[in-house]
C-alpha atoms as a PDB file:
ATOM      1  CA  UNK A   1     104.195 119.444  92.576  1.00  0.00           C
ATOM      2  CA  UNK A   2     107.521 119.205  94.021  1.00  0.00           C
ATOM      3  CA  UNK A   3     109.693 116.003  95.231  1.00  0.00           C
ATOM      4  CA  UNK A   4     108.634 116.269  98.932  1.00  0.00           C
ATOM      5  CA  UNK A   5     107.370 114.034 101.995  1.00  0.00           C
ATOM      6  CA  UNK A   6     104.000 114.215 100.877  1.00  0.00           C
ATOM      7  CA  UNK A   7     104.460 112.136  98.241  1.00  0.00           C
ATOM      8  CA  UNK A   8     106.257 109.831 100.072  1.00  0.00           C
ATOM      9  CA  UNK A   9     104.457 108.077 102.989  1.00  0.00           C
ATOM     10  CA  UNK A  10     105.375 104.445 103.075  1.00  0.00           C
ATOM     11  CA  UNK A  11     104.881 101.172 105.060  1.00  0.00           C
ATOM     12  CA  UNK A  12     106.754 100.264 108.676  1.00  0.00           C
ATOM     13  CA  UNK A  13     107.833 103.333 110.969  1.00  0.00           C
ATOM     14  CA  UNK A  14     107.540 100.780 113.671  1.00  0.00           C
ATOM     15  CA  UNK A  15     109.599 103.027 116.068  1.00  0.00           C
ATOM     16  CA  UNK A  16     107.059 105.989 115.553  1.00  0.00           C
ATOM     17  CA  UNK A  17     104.445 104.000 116.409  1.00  0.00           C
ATOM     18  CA  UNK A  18     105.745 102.749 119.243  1.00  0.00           C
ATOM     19  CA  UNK A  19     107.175 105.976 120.482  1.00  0.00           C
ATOM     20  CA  UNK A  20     102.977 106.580 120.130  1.00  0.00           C
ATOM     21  CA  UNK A  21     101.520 103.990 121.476  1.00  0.00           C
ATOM     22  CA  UNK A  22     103.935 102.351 123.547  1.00  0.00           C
ATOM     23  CA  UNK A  23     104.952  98.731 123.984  1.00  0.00           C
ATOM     24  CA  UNK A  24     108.560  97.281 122.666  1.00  0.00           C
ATOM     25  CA  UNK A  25     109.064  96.430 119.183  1.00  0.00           C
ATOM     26  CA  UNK A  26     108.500  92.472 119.839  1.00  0.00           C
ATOM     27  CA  UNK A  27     104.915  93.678 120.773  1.00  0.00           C
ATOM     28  CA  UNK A  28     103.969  95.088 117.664  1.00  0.00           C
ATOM     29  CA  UNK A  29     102.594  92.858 114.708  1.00  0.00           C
ATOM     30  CA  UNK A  30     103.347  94.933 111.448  1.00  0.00           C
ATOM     31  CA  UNK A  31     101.152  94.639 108.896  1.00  0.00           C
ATOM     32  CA  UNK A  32     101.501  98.261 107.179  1.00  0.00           C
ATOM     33  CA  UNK A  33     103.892  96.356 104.382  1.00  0.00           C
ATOM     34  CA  UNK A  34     103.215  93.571 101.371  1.00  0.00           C
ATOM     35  CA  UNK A  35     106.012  91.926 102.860  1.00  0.00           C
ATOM     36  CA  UNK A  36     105.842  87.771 103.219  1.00  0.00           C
ATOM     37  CA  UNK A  37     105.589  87.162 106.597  1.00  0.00           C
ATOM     38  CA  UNK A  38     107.099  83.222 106.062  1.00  0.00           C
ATOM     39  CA  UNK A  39     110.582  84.339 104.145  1.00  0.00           C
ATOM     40  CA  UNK A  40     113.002  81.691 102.580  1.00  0.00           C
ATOM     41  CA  UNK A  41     115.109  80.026 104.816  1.00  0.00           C
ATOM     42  CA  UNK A  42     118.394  81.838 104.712  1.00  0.00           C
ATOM     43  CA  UNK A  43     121.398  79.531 103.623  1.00  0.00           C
ATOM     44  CA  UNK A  44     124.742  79.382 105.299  1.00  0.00           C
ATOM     45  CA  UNK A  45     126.981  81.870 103.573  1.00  0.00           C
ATOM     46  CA  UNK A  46     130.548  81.235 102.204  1.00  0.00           C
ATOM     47  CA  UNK A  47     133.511  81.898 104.528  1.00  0.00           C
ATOM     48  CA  UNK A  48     134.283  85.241 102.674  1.00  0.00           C
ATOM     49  CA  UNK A  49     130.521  86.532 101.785  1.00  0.00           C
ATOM     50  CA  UNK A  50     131.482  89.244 104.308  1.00  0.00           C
ATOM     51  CA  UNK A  51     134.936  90.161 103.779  1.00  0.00           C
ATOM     52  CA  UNK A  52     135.712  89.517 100.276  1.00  0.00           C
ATOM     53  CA  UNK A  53     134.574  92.183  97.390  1.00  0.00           C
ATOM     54  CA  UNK A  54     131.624  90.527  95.408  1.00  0.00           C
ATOM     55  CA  UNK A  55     133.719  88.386  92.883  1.00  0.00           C
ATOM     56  CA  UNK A  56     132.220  87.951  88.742  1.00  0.00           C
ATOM     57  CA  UNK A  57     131.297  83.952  89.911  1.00  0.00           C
ATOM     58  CA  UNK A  58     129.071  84.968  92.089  1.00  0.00           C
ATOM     59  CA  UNK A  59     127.093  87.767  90.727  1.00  0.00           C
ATOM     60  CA  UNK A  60     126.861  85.405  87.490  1.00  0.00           C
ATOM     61  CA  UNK A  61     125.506  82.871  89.512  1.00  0.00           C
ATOM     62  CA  UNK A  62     122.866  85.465  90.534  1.00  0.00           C
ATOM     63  CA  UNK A  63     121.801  86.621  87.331  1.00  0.00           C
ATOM     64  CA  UNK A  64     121.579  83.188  85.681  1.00  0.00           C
ATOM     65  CA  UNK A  65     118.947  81.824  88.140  1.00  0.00           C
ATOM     66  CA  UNK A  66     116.861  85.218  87.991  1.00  0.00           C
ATOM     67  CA  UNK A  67     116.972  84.694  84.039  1.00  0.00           C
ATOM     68  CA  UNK A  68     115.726  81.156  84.613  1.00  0.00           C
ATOM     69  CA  UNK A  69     113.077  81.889  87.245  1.00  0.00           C
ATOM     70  CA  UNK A  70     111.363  84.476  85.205  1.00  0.00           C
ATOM     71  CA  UNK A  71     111.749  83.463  81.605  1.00  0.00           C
ATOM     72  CA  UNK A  72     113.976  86.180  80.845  1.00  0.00           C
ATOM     73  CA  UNK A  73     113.590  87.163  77.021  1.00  0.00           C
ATOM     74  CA  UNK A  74     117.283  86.037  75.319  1.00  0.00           C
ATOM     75  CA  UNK A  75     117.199  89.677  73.993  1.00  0.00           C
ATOM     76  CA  UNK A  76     117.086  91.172  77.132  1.00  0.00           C
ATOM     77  CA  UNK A  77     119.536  91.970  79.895  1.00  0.00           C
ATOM     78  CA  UNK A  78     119.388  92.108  83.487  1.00  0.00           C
ATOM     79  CA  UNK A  79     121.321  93.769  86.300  1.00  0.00           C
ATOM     80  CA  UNK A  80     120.808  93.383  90.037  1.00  0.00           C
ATOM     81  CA  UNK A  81     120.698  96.157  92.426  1.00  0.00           C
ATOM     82  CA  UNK A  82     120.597  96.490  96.546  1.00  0.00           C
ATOM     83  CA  UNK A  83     117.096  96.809  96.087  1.00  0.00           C
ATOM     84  CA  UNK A  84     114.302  97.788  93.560  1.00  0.00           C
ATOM     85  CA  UNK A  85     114.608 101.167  95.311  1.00  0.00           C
ATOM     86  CA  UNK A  86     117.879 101.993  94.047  1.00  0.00           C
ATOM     87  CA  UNK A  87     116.789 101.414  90.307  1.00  0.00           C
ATOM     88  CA  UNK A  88     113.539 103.700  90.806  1.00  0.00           C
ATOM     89  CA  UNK A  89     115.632 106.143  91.803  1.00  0.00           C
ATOM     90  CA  UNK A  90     117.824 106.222  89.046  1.00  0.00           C
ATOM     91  CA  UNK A  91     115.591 105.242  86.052  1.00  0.00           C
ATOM     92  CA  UNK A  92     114.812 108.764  85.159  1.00  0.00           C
ATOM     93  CA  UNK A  93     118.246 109.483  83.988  1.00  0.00           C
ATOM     94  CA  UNK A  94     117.967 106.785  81.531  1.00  0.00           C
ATOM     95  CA  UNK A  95     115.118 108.004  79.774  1.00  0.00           C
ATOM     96  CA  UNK A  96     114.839 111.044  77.324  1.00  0.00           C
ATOM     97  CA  UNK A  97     111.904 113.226  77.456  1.00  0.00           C
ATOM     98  CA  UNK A  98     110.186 115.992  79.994  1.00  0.00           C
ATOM     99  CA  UNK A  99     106.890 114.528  80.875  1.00  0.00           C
ATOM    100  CA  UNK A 100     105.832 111.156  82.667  1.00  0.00           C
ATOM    101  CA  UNK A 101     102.904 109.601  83.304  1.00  0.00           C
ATOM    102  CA  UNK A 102     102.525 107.457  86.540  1.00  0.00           C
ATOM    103  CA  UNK A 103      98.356 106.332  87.183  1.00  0.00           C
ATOM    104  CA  UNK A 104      97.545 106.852  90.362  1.00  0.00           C
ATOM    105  CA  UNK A 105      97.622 105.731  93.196  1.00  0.00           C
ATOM    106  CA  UNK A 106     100.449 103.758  93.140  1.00  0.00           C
ATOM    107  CA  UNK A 107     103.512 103.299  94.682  1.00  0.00           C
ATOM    108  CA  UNK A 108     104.626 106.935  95.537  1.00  0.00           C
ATOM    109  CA  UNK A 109     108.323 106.530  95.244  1.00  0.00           C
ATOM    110  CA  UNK A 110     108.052 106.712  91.201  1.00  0.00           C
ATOM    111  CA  UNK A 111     107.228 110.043  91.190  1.00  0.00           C
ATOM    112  CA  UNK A 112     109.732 111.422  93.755  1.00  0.00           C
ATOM    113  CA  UNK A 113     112.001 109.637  91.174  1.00  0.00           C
ATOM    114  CA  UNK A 114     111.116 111.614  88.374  1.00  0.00           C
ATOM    115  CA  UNK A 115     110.420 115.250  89.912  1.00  0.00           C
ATOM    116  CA  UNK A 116     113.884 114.819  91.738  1.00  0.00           C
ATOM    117  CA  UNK A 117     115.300 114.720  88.074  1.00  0.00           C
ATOM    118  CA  UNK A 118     113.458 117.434  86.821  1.00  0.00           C
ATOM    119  CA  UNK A 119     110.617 115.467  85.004  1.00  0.00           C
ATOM    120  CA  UNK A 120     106.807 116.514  84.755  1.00  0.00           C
ATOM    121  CA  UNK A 121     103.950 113.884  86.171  1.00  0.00           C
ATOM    122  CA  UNK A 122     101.212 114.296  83.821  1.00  0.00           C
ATOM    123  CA  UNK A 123      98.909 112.355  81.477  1.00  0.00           C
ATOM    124  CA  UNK A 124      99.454 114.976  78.869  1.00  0.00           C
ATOM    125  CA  UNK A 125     101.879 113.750  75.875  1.00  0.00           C
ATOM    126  CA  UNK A 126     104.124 111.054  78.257  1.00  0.00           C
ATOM    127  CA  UNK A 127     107.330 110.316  76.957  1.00  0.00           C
ATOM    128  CA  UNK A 128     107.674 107.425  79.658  1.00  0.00           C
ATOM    129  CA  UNK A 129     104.667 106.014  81.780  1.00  0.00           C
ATOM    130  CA  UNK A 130     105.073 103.822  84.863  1.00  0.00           C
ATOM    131  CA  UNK A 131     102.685 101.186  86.176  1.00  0.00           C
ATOM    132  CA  UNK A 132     103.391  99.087  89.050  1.00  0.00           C
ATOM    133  CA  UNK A 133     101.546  95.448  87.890  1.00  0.00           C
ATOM    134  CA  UNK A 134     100.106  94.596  90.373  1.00  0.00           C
ATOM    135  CA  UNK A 135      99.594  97.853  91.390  1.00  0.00           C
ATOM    136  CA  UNK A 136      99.950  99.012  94.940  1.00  0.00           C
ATOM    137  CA  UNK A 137      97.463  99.221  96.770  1.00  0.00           C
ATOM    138  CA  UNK A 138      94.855  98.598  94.222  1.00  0.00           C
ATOM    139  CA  UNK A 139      96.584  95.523  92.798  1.00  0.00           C
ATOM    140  CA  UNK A 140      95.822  95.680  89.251  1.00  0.00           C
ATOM    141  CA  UNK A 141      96.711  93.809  87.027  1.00  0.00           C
ATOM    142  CA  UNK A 142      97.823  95.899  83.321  1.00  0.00           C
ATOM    143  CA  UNK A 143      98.059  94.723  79.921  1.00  0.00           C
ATOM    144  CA  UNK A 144     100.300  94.948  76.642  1.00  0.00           C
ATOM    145  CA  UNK A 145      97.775  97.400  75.607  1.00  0.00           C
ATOM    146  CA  UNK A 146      98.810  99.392  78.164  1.00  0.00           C
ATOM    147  CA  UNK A 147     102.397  99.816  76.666  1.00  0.00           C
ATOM    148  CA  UNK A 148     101.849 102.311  74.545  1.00  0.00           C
ATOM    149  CA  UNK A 149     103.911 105.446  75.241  1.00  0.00           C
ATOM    150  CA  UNK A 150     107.567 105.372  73.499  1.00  0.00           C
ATOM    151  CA  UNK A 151     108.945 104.373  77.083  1.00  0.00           C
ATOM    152  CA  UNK A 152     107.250 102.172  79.638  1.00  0.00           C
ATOM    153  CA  UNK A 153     108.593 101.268  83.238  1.00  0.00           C
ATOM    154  CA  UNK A 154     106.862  98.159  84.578  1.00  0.00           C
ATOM    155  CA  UNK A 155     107.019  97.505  87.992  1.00  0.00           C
ATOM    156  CA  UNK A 156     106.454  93.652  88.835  1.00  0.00           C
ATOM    157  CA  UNK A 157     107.194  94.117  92.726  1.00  0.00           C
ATOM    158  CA  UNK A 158     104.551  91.837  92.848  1.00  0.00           C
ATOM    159  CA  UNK A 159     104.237  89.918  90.523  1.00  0.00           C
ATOM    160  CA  UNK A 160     105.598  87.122  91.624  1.00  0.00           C
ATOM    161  CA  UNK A 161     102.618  85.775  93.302  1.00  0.00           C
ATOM    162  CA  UNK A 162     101.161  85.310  89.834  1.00  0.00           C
ATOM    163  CA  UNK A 163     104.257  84.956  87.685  1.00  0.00           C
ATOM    164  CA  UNK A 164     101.400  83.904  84.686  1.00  0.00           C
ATOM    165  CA  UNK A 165     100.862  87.816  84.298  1.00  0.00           C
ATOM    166  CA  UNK A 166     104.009  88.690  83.947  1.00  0.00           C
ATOM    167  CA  UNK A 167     104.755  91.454  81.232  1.00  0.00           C
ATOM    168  CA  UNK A 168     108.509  90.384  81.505  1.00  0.00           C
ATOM    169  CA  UNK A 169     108.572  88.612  77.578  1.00  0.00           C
ATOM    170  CA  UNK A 170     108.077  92.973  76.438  1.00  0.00           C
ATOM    171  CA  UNK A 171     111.316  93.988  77.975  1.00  0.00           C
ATOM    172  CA  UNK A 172     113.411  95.187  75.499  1.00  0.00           C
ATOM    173  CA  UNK A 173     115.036  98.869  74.876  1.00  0.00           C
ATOM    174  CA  UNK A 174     111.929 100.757  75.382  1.00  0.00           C
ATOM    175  CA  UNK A 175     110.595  99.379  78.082  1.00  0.00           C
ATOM    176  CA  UNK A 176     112.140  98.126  81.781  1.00  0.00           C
ATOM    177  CA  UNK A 177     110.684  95.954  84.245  1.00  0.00           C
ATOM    178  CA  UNK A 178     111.557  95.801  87.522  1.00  0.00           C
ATOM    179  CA  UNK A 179     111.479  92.508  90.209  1.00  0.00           C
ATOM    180  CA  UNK A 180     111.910  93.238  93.980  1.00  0.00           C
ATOM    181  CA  UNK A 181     113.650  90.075  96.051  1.00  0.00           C
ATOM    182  CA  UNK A 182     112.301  91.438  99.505  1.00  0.00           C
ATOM    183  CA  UNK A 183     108.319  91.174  99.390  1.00  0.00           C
ATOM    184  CA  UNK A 184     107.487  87.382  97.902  1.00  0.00           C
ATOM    185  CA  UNK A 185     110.814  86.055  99.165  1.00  0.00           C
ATOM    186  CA  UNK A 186     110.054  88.131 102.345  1.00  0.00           C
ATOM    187  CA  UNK A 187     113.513  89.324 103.175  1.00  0.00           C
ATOM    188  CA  UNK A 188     113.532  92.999 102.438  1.00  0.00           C
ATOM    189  CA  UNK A 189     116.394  93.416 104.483  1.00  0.00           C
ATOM    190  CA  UNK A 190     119.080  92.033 102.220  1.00  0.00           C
ATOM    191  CA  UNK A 191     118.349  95.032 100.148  1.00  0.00           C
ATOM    192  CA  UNK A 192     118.375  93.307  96.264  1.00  0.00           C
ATOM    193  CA  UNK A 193     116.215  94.275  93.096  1.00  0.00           C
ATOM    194  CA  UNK A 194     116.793  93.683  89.774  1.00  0.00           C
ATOM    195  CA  UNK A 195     116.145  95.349  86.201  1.00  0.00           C
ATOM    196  CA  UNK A 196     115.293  93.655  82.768  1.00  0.00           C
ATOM    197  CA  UNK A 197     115.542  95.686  79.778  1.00  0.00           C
ATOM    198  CA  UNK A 198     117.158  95.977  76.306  1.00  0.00           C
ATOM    199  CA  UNK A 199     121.224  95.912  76.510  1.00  0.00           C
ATOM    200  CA  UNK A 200     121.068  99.610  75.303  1.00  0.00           C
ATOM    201  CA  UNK A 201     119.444 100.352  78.913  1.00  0.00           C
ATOM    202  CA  UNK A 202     120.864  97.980  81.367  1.00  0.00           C
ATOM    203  CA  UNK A 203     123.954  99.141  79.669  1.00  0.00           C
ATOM    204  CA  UNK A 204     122.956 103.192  81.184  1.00  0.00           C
ATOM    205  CA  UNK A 205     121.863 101.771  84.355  1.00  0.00           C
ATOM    206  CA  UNK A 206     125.064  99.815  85.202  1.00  0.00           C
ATOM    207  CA  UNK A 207     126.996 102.936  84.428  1.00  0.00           C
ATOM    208  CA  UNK A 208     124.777 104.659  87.428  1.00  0.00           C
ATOM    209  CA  UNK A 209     125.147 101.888  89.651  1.00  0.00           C
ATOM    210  CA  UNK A 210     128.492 101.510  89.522  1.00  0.00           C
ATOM    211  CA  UNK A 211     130.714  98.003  90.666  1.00  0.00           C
ATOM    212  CA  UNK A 212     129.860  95.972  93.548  1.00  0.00           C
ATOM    213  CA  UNK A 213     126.207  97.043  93.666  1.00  0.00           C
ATOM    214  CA  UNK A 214     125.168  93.567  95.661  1.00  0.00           C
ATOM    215  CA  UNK A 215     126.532  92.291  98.973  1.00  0.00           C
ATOM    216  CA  UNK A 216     128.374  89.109  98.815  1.00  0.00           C
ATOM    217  CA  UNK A 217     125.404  87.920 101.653  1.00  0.00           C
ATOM    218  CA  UNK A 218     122.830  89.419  98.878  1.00  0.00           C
ATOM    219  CA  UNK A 219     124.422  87.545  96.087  1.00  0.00           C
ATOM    220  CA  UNK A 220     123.945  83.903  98.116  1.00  0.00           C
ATOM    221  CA  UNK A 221     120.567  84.156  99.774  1.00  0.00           C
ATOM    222  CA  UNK A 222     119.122  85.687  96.224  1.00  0.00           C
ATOM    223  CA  UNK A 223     121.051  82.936  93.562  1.00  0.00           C
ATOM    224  CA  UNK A 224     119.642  79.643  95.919  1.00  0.00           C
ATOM    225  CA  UNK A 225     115.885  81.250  96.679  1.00  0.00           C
ATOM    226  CA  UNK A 226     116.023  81.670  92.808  1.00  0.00           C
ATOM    227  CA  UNK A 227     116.611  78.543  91.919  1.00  0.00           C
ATOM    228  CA  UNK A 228     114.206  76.933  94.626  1.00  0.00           C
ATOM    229  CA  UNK A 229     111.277  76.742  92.558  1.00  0.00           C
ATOM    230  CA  UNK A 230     109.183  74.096  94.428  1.00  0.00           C
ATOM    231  CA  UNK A 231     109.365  76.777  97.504  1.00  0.00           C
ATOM    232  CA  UNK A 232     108.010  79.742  95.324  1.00  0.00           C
ATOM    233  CA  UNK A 233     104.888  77.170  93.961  1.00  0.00           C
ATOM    234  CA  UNK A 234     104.506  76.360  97.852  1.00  0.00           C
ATOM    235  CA  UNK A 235     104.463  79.454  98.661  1.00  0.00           C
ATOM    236  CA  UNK A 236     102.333  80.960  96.265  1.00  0.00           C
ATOM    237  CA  UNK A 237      99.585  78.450  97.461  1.00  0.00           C
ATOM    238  CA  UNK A 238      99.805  79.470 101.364  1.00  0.00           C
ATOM    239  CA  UNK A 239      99.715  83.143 100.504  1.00  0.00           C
ATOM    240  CA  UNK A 240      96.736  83.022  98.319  1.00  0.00           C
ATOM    241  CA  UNK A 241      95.378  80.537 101.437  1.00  0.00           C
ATOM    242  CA  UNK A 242      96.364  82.956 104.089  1.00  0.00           C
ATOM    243  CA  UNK A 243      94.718  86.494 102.214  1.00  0.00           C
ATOM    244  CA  UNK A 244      91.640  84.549 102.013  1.00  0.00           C
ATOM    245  CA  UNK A 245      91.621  84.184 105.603  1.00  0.00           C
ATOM    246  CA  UNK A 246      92.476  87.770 106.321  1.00  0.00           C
ATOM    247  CA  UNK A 247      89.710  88.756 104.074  1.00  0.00           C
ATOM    248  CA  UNK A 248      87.176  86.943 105.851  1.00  0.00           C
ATOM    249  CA  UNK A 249      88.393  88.028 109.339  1.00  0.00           C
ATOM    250  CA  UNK A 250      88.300  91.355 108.513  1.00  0.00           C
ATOM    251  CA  UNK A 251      85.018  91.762 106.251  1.00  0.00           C
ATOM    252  CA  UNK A 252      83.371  90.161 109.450  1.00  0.00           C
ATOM    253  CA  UNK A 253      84.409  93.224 111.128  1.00  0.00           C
ATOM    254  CA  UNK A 254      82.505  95.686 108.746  1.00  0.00           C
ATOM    255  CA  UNK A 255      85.288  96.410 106.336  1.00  0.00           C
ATOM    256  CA  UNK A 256      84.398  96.049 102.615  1.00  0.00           C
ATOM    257  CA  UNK A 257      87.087  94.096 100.385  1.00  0.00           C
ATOM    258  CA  UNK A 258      88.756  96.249  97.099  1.00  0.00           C
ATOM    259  CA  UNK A 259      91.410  94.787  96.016  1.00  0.00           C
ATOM    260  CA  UNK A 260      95.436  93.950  96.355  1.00  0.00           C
ATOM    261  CA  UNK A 261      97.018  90.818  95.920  1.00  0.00           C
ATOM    262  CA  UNK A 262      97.948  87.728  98.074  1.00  0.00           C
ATOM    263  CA  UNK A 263     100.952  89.638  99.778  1.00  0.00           C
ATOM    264  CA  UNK A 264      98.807  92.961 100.865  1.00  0.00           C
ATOM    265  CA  UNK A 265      94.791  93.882 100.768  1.00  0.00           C
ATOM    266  CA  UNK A 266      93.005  96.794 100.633  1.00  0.00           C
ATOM    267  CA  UNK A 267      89.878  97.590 102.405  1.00  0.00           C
ATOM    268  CA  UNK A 268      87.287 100.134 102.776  1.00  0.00           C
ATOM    269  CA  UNK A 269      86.025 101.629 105.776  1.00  0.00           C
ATOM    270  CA  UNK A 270      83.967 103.851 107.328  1.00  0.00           C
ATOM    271  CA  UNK A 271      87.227 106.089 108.937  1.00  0.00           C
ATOM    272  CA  UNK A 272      90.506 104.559 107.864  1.00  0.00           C
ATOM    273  CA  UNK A 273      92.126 106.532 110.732  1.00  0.00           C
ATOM    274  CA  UNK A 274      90.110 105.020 113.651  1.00  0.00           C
ATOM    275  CA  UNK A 275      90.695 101.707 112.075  1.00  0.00           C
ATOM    276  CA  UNK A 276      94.896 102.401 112.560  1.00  0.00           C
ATOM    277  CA  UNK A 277      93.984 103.985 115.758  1.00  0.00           C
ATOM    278  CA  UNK A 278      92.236 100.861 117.168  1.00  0.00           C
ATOM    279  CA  UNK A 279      94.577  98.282 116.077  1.00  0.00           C
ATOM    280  CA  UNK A 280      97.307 100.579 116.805  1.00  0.00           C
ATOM    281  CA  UNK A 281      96.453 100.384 120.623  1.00  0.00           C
ATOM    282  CA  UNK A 282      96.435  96.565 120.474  1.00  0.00           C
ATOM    283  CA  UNK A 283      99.740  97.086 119.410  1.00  0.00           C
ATOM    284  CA  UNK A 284      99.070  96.261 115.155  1.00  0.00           C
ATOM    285  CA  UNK A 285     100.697  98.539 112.551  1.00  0.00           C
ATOM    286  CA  UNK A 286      98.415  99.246 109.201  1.00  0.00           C
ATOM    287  CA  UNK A 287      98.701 101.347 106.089  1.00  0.00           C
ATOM    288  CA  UNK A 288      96.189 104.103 105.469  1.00  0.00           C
ATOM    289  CA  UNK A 289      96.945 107.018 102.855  1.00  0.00           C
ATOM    290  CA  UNK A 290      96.580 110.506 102.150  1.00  0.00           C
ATOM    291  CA  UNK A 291      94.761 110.537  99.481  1.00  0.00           C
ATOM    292  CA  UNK A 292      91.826 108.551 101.138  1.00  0.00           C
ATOM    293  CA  UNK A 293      90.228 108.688 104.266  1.00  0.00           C
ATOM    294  CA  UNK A 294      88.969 105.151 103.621  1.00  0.00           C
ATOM    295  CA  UNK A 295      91.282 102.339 102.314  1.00  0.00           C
ATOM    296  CA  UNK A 296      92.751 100.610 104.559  1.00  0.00           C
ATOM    297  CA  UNK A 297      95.864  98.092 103.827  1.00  0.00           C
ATOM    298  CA  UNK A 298      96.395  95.390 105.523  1.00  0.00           C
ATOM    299  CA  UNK A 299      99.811  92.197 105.179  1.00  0.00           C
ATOM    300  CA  UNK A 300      99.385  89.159 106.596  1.00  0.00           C
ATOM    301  CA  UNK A 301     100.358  88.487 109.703  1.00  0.00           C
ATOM    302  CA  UNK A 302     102.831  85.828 110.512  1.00  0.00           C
ATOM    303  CA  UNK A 303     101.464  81.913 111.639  1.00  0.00           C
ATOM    304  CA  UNK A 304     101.840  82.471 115.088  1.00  0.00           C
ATOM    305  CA  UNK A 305     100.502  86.010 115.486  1.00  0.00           C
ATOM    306  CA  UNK A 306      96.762  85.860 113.673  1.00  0.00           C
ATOM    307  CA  UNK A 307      95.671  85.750 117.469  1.00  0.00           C
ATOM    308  CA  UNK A 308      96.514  89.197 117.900  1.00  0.00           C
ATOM    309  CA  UNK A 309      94.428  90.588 115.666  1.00  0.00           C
ATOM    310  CA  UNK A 310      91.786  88.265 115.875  1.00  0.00           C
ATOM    311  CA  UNK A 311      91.491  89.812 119.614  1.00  0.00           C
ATOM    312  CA  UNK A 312      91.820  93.223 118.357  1.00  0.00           C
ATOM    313  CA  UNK A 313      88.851  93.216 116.100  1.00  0.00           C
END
């Protein structure tokens, strides 16, 4: 198994699609990501957030509200990165060992990770296992029973829709876990992630990142959605609200729920590709996989767009 495309089909590739099927890109309703559709409000930045370097004020700022949000551990550090992505991609060299085990499926960008630095996915005799909680697309929920290799990677991209299940209180210097900003707080763009770990490991990881990891822009949308925790409890309540309704519209239309979380589901159906095909031609972008010629993922659409596919199924 080598570190190759086929391992890494992913969400979006609105261009293709339209290039495909035609239409502009205001046409097309993309629901192929777990990305909230509502994102936070986006703050007026400092003069400087685009021309000065990122100063120590401001990326303290940062990391103090994301300890506060999610109950950071006070033995445990945290750095923030332009996206989750970035860490995944340079966790491997962190770790000691040969062989990792990542349960499938999952989010496929773990194991590029890992076979790009020379380590073997298997379930044989892990020295590091990954699980993405809640998993994607399945959206599992693991356990602490689950940590039991001598390095874990937990991936919480999620997670914040049910910050209750958080594994975060086990990071320490054997295991990491991992928070993406884009997906609850819906603004993927800005590019931020962040890793909590023991100092031994954050201390590794900050020596691959290097200094000004996070835009100044980055640094002031992600410390004030961090800190506005009546907006994550709203918002937790209308996503929950608004999968419910997707699930009903679309089990109406013959597909059978099996599982994901409030920011994505997954479906089954009788031929995932005709599915995409169909609501590709009413101009809707969905996730289907390799591996499966039945699930079917589906985000939630926006408030003003449920019309459109409504009218395509």
């Amino acid at each position: 198994m080598s570190a190759d495309t086929k391992i890494r089909d992913h969400g979006g590739g609105i261009d293709a699609a339209i290039a495909h099927w035609g239409g502009v890109r205001h046409d097309w309703l993309d629901l192929s990501t777990g990305i909230n559709p509502t994102p936070y409000p986006i703050v007026p930045f400092a003069a400087d957030a685009w021309t000065a370097l990122p100063d120590s004020g401001a990326q303290t700022a940062l990391l103090t509200a994301a300890r506060k949000f999610w109950n950071v551990p006070d033995s445990a550090e945290i750095i923030a990165a332009p996206g989750a992505s970035a860490i995944i991609a340079r966790l491997p060299a962190v770790f000691q060992g040969t062989n990792v085990d990542i349960p499938t499926p999952t989010y496929n960008e773990h194991a590029a990770a890992f076979l790009a630095h020379g380590w073997q996915v298997t379930v044989d005799s892990p020295d590091v296992r990954v699980i993405v909680h809640p998993n994607n697309p399945t959206g599992r929920f693991w356990s602490a029973d689950d940590l039991d290799t001598p390095m874990t990677v937990i991936d919480e991209s999620f997670c914040d829709i049910a910050p209750d299940r958080s594994l975060i209180n086990h990071a320490d210097n054997t295991t990491v876990v991992l928070k993406s900003f884009g997906k609850f707080w819906g603004l993927a763009g800005i590019r931020l992630g962040f890793a909590i770990a023991g100092p031994d490991l954050i201390a590794r990881l900050k020596d691959l990142m290097g200094p000004w990891a996070v835009s100044g822009p980055a640094l002031e949308i992600g410390t004030a959605a961090l800190s506005d925790t009546a907006w994550a409890e709203a918002t937790r309540q209308s996503l929950q609200a608004d999968s419910d309704r997707l699930d009903q519209l679309v089990t109406a239309n013959g597909a059978v729920f099996v599982g994901g979380c409030s920011l994505f589901r997954l479906y089954e159906v009788d031929d995932a590709l005709a599915w995409q095909e169909r609501l590709a031609k009413h101009h809707i972008w969905s996730r289907i996989f390799p591996y499966s010629k039945t699930y079917l993922r589906l985000g939630l659409p926006p408030q003003d767009r449920w019309k459109q596919l409504e009218d395509a199924l």
